[in-house]
Protein backbone atom coordinates (compact mmCIF):
# COMPACT_ATOMS: atom_id res chain seq x y z
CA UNK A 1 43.28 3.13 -0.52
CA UNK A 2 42.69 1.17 2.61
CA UNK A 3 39.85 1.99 4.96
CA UNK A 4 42.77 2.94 7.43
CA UNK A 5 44.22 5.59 5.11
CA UNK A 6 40.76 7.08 4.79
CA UNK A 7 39.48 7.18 7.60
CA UNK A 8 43.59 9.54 8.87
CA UNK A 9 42.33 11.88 5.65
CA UNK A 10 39.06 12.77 7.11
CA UNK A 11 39.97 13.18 10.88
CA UNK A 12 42.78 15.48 9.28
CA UNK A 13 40.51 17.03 6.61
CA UNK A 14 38.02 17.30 9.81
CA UNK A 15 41.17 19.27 11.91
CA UNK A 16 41.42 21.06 8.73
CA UNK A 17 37.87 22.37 8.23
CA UNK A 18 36.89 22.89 11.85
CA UNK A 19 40.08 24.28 13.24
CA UNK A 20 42.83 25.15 10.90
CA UNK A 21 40.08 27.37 8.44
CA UNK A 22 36.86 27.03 11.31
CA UNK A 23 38.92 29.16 13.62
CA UNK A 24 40.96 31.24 11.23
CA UNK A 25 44.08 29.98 12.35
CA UNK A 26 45.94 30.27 9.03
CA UNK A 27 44.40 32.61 7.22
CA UNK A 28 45.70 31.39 3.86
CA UNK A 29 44.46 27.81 4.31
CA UNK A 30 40.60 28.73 3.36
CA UNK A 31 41.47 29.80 -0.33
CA UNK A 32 43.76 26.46 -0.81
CA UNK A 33 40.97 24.34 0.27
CA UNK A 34 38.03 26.02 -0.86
CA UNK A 35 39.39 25.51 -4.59
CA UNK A 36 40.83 21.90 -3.47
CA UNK A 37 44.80 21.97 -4.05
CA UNK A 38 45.66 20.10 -1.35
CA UNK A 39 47.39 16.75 -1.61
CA UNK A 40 46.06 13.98 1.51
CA UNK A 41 48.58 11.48 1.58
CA UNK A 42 49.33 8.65 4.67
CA UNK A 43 52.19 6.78 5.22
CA UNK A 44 50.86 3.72 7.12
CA UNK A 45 53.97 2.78 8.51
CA UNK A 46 55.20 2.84 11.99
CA UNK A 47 58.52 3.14 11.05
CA UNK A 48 59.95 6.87 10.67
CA UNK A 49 62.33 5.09 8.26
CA UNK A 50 59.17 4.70 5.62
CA UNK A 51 57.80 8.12 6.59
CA UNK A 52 61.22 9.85 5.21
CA UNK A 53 60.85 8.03 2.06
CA UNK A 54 57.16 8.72 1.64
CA UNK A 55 58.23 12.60 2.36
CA UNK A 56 61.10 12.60 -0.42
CA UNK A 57 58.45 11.16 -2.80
CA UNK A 58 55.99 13.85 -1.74
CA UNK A 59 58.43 16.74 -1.87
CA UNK A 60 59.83 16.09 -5.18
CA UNK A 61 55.59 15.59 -6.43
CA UNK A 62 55.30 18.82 -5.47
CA UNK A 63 57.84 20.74 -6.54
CA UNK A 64 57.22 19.28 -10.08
CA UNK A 65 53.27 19.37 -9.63
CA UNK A 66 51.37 22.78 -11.76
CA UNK A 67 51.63 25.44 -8.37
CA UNK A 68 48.22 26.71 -10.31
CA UNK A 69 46.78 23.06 -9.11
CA UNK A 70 48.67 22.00 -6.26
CA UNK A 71 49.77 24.05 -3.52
CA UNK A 72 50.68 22.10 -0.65
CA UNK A 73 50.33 18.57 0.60
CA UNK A 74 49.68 17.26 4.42
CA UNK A 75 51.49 13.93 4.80
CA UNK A 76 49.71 11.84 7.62
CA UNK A 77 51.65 9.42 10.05
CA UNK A 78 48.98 7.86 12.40
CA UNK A 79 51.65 5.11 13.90
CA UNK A 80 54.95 6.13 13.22
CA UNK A 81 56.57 8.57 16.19
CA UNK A 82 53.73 8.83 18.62
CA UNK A 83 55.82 10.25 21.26
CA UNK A 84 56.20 14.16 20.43
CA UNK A 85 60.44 14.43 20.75
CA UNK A 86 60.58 11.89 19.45
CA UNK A 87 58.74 13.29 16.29
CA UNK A 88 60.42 16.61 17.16
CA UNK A 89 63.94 14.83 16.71
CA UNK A 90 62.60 13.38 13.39
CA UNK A 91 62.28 16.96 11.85
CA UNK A 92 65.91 17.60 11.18
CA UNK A 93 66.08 14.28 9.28
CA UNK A 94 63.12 16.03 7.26
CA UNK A 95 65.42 18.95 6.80
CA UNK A 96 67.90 16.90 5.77
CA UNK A 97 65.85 15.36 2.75
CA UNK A 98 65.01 18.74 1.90
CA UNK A 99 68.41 20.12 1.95
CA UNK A 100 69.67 17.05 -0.16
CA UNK A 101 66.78 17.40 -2.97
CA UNK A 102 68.44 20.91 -3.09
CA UNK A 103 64.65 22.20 -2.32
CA UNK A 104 65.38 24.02 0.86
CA UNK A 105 64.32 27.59 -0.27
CA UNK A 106 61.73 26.24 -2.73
CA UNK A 107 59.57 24.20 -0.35
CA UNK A 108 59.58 23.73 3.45
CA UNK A 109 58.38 21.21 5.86
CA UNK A 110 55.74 22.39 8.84
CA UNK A 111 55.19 19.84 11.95
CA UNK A 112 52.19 19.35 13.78
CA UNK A 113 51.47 16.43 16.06
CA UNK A 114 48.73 15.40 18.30
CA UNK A 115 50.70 16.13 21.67
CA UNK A 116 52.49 19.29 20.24
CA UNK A 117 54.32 21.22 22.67
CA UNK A 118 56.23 24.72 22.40
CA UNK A 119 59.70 25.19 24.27
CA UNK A 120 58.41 26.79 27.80
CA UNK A 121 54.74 25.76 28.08
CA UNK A 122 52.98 23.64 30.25
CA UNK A 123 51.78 20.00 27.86
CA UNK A 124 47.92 21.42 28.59
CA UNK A 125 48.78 25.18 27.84
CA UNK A 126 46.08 25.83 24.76
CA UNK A 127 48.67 27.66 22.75
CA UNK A 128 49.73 24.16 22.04
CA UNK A 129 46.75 23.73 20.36
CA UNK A 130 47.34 25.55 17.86
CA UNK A 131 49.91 22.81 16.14
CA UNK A 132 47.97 19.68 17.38
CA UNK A 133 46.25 17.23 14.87
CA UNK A 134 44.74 13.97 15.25
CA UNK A 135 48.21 12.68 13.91
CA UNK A 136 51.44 13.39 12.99
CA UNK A 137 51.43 15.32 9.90
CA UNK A 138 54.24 16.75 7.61
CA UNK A 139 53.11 19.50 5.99
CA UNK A 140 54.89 20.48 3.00
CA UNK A 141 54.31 24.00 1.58
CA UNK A 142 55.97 26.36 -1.58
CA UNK A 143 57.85 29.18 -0.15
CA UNK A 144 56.55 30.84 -2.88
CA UNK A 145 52.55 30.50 -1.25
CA UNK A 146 54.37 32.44 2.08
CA UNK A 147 55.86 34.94 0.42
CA UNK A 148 52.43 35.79 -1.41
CA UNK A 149 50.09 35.17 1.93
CA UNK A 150 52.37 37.35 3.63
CA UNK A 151 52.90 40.01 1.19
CA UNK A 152 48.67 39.84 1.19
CA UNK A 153 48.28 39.49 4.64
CA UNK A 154 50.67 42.37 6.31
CA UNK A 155 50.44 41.61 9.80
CA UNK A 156 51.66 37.70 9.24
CA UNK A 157 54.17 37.79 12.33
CA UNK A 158 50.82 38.61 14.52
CA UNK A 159 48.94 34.98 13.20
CA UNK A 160 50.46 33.12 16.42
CA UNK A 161 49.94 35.56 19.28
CA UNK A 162 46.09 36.08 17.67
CA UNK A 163 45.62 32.46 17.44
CA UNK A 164 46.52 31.71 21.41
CA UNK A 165 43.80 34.79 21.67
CA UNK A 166 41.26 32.96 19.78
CA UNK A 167 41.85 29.45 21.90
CA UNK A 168 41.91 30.95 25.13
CA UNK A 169 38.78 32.54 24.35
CA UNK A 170 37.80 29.22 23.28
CA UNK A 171 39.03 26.73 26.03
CA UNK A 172 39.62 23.11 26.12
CA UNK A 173 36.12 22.68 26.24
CA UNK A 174 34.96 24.18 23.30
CA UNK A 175 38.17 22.57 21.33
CA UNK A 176 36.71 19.31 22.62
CA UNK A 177 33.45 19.47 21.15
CA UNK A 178 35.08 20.38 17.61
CA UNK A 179 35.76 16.60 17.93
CA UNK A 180 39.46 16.65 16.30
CA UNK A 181 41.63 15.35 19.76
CA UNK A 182 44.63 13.09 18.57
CA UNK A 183 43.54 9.41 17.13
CA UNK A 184 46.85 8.03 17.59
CA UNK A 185 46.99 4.41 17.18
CA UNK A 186 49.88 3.13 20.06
């Protein structure tokens, strides 16, 4: 592993620990870390082309991979599709490698991105914030981890409108200081 590729799984391990489970925002991702089943992986390619095979790889490891062992994997892009549509554009061709493994159903593919932006908010609005890493990540899960974190956690549908609670309480300020703003390499 090249000093590059380690240094994209700490920031994101960083994101991971200090937001992510440091600020509750999933609260299913504690457990999964805590007894360490997820899977770091970086493509270090700029080219989106790379980062679909690199995902197809990844999804098929982890649909064969012991659930018991490994429960999800965060795929890390740091130079390929810096620009956020463009990355948003990107994520039907990750459906579509999905769909033609004939793991739709069975696994799914989350986005986040260091300039993450929902449909009808300002680029600053904090509720942004809330899908922003220090790269672009892929993060593939098992549908079967959802349907057990939601069948254990009843209010699921409530995560997203608690989380913009929790980082406008915090501010950009305080999400500065946890030191986990976008490293994207240009």
């Amino acid at each position: 592993m090249t000093d590059f590729e380690i240094t994209a799984i700490e920031d994101t391990k960083k994101w991971l620990l200090a937001a992510v489970v440091g600020l509750n925002l999933c609260p299913f991702a504690k457990a999964v870390v805590v007894k360490d089943m997820v899977r770091y992986r970086v493509c270090s390619s700029a080219d989106s082309a790379d980062l679909l095979v690199m995902l197809r790889e990844e999804l098929l490891h982890l649909a064969q991979a012991d659930p018991n062992t490994l429960d999800t994997t965060l795929l890390i892009a740091p130079k390929a599709l810096p620009d956020f549509l463009d990355f948003n554009d990107f994520l039907a061709q990750c459906d579509d490698v999905l769909i033609g493994l004939k793991l739709d159903g069975v696994l799914q593919v989350a986005d986040f991105h260091p300039h993450y932006q929902f449909g009808g908010t300002d680029v600053n609005d904090i509720e942004n914030f809330t899908n922003r890493t220090p790269y672009p990540t892929l993060h593939l899960l098992r549908e079967d981890s959802i349907d057990k974190a939601v069948q254990a956690y009843p209010d699921a549908s409530l995560i997203f409108e608690r989380n913009i609670e929790v980082l406008n309480t915090l501010g950009h300020q305080a999400w500065a200081q946890l030191g986990i703003a976008s490293r994207l390499h240009h």
